[in-house]
Protein backbone atom coordinates (compact mmCIF):
# COMPACT_ATOMS: atom_id res chain seq x y z
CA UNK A 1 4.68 -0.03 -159.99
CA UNK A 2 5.68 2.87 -158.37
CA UNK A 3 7.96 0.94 -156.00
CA UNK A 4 9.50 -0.66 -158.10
CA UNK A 5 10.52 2.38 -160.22
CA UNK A 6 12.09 4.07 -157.09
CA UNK A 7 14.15 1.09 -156.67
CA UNK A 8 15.17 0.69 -159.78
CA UNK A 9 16.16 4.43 -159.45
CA UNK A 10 18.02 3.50 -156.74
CA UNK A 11 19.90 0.62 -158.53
CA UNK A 12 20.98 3.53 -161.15
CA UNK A 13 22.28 5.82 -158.61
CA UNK A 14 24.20 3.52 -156.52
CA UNK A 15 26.16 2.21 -159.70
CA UNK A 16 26.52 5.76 -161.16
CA UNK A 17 27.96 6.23 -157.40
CA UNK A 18 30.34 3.21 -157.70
CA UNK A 19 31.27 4.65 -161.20
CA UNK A 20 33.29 7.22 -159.67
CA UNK A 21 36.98 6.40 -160.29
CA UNK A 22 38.50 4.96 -157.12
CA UNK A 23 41.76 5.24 -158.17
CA UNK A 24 41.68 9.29 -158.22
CA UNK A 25 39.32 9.48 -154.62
CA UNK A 26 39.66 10.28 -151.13
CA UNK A 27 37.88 7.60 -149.22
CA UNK A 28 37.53 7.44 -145.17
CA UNK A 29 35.41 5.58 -143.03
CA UNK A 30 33.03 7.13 -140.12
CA UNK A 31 30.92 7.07 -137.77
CA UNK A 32 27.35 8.70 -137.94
CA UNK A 33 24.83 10.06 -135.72
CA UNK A 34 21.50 12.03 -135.64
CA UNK A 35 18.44 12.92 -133.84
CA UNK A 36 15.31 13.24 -135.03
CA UNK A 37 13.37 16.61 -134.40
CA UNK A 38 10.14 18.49 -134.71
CA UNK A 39 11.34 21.58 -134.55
CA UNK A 40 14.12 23.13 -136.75
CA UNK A 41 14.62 26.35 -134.80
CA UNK A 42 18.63 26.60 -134.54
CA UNK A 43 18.66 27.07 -130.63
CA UNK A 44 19.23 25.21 -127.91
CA UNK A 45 15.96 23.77 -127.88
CA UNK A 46 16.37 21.72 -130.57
CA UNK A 47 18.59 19.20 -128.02
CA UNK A 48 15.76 19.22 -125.63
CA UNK A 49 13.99 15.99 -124.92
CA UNK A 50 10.46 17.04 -125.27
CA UNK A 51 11.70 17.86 -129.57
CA UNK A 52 13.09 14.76 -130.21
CA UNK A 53 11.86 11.88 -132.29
CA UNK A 54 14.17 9.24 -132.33
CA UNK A 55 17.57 8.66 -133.38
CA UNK A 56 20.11 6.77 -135.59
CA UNK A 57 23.86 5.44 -135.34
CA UNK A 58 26.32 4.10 -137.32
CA UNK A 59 29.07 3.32 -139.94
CA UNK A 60 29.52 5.72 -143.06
CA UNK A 61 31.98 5.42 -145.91
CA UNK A 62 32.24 8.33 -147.67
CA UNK A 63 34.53 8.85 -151.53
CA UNK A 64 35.44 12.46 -152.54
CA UNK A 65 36.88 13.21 -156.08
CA UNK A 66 39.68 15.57 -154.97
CA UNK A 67 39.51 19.29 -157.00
CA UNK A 68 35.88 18.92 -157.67
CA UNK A 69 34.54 18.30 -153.66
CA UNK A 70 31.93 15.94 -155.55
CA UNK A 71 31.42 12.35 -154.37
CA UNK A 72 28.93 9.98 -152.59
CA UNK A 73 28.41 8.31 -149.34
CA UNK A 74 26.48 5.86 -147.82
CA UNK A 75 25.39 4.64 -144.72
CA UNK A 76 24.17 1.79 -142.65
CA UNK A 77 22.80 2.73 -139.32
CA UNK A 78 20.40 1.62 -136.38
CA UNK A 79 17.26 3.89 -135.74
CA UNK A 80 14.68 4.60 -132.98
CA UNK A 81 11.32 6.14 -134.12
CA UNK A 82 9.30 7.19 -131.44
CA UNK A 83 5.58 8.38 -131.28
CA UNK A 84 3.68 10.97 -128.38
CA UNK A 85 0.38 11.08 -128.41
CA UNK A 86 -1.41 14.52 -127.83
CA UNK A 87 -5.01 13.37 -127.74
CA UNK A 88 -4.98 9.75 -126.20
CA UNK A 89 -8.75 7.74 -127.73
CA UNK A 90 -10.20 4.64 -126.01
CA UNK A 91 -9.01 2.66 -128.88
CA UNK A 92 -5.61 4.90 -129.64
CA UNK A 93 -2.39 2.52 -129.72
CA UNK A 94 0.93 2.56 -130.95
CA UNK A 95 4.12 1.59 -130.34
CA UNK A 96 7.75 2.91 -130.80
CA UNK A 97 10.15 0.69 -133.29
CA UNK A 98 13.41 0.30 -134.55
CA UNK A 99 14.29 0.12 -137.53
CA UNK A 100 17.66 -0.35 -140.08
CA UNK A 101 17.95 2.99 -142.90
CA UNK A 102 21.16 2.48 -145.84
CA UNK A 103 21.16 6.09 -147.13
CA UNK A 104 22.62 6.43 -150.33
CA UNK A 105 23.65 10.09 -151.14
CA UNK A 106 25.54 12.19 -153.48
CA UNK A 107 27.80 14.78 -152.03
CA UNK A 108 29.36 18.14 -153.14
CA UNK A 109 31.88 19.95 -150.37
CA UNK A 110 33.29 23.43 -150.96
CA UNK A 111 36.20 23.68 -149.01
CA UNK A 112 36.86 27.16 -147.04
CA UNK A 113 39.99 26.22 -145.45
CA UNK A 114 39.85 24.69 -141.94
CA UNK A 115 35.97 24.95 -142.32
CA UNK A 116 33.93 24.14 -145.10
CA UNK A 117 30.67 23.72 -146.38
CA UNK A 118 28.63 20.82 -148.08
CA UNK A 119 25.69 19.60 -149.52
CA UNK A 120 24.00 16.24 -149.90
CA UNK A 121 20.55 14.47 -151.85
CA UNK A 122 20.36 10.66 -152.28
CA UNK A 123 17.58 7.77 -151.44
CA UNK A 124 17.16 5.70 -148.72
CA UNK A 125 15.60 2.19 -147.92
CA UNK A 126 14.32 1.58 -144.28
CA UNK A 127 13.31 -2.20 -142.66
CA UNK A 128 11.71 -2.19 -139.43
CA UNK A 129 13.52 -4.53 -137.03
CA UNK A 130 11.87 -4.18 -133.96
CA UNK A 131 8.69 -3.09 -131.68
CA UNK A 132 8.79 -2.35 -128.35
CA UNK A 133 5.23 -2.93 -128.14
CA UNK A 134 5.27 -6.24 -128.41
CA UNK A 135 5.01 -7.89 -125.06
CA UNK A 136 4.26 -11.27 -125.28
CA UNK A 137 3.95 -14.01 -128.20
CA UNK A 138 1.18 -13.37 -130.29
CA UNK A 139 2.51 -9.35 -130.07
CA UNK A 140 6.10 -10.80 -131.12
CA UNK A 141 4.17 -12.39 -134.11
CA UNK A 142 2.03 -9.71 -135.74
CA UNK A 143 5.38 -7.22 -135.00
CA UNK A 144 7.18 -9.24 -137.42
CA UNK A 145 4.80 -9.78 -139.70
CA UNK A 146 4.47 -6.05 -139.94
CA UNK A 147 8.30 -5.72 -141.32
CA UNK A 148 8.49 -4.06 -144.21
CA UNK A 149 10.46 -1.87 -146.86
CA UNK A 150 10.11 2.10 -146.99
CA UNK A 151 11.86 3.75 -149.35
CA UNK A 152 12.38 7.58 -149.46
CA UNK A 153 14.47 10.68 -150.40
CA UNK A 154 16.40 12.62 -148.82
CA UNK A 155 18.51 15.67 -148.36
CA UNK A 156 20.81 17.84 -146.14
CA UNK A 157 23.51 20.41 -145.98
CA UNK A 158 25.86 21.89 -143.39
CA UNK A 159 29.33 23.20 -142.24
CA UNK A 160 32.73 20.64 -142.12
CA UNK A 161 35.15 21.75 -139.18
CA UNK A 162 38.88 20.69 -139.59
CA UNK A 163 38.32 17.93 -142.04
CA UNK A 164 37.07 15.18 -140.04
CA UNK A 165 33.82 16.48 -138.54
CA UNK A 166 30.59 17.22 -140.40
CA UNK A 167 27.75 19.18 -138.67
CA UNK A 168 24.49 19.38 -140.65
CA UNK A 169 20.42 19.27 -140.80
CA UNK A 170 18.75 16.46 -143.10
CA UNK A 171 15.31 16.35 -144.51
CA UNK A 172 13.74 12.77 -145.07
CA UNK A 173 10.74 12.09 -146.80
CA UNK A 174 9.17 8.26 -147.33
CA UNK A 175 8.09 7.72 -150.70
CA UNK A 176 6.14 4.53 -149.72
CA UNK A 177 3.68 3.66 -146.78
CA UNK A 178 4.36 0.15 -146.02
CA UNK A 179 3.95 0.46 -142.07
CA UNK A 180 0.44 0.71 -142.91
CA UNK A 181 -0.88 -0.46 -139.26
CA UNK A 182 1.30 2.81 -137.67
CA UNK A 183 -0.18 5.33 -139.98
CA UNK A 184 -3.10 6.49 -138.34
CA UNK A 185 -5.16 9.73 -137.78
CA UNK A 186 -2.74 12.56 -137.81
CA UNK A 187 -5.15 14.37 -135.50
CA UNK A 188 -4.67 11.57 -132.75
CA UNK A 189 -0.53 11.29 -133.16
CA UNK A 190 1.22 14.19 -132.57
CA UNK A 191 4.27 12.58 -134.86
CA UNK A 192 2.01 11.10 -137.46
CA UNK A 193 3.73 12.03 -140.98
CA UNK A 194 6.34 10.70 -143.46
CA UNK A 195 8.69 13.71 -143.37
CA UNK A 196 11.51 14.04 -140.79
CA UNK A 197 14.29 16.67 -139.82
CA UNK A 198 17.26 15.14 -138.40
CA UNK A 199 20.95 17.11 -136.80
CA UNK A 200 23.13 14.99 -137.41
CA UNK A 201 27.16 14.68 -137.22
CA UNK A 202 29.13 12.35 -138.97
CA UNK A 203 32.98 11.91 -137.92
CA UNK A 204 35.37 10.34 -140.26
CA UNK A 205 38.52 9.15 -138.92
């Protein structure tokens, strides 16, 4: 039940989204990146490999009402989630896996000349595509059998520079659990939780 009230939330939004009038917004197309971190602290650290969790990549389309700043985007990119164990057990496994996220956000910019500011909240729907762990047939088999949906909200803000470049950190938190066999003992996975910081930067042309 619960699932299938986020999605229909999602339905809502998305059409309230494609509401917008067209005819009186700026839309570009983009490209979008991000990586994954455990730590937040805004130093160079946060680039180093040892903080990050995976990554994602790919087109955006974004539609800005012009005046207001307000508008949506969304989002279909390729991701990388990867797990480090601190405290390896006899019986401990798990596996990295890829996976394909459509974020679907709302958007409000303030613009402060050649730099601006913006803010962003939406959902998201993730389907695993992939497991590295999965080495031979019978791992190929249970690996897609464990595909599934997760579905989630999320949220961000950060700083535009010259129009065309968008720096920002982006909070993601799964509302489902539906890769059930990779949520173990938080004790034994370092990475082990549903909520996940990403820096991201998303170009538009």
């Amino acid at each position: 039940m619960k699932t299938k009230f986020s999605l229909s939330f999602a339905c809502l939004l998305l059409i309230s989204i494609l509401n917008i009038s067209t005819a009186s917004a700026q839309f570009r197309f983009g490209v979008r990146g991000g990586i994954d971190v455990s730590s937040t602290k805004l130093n160079t650290d946060i680039f180093k490999a040892s903080n990050q969790l995976g990554f994602q990549i790919g087109p955006t389309a974004e539609f800005i009402v012009p005046m207001s700043g307000f508008g949506a985007d969304i989002a279909v990119l390729y991701g990388h989630k990867e797990y480090k164990m601190k405290d390896k057990q006899a019986d401990g496994s798990l596996s990295d896996y890829n996976y394909i996220s459509v974020p679907v956000n709302i958007k409000q910019r303030i613009s402060l000349g050649l730099v601006g500011i913006f803010f962003t909240g939406g959902v998201y729907g993730n389907v695993k595509v992939g497991d590295e762990g999965a080495d031979n047939v019978g791992d190929v088999i249970s690996a897609y059998k464990h595909k599934n949906f997760i579905f989630g909200l999320g949220a961000g803000a950060g700083i535009n520079v010259f129009r065309h470049l968008d720096v920002g950190l982006y909070f993601r938190g799964d509302l489902t659990n539906n890769y059930s066999y990779e949520y173990m003992d938080a004790e034994t996975f370092q990475n082990k939780k549903n909520q996940y910081w990403t820096v991201g930067v998303n170009y538009f042309f």
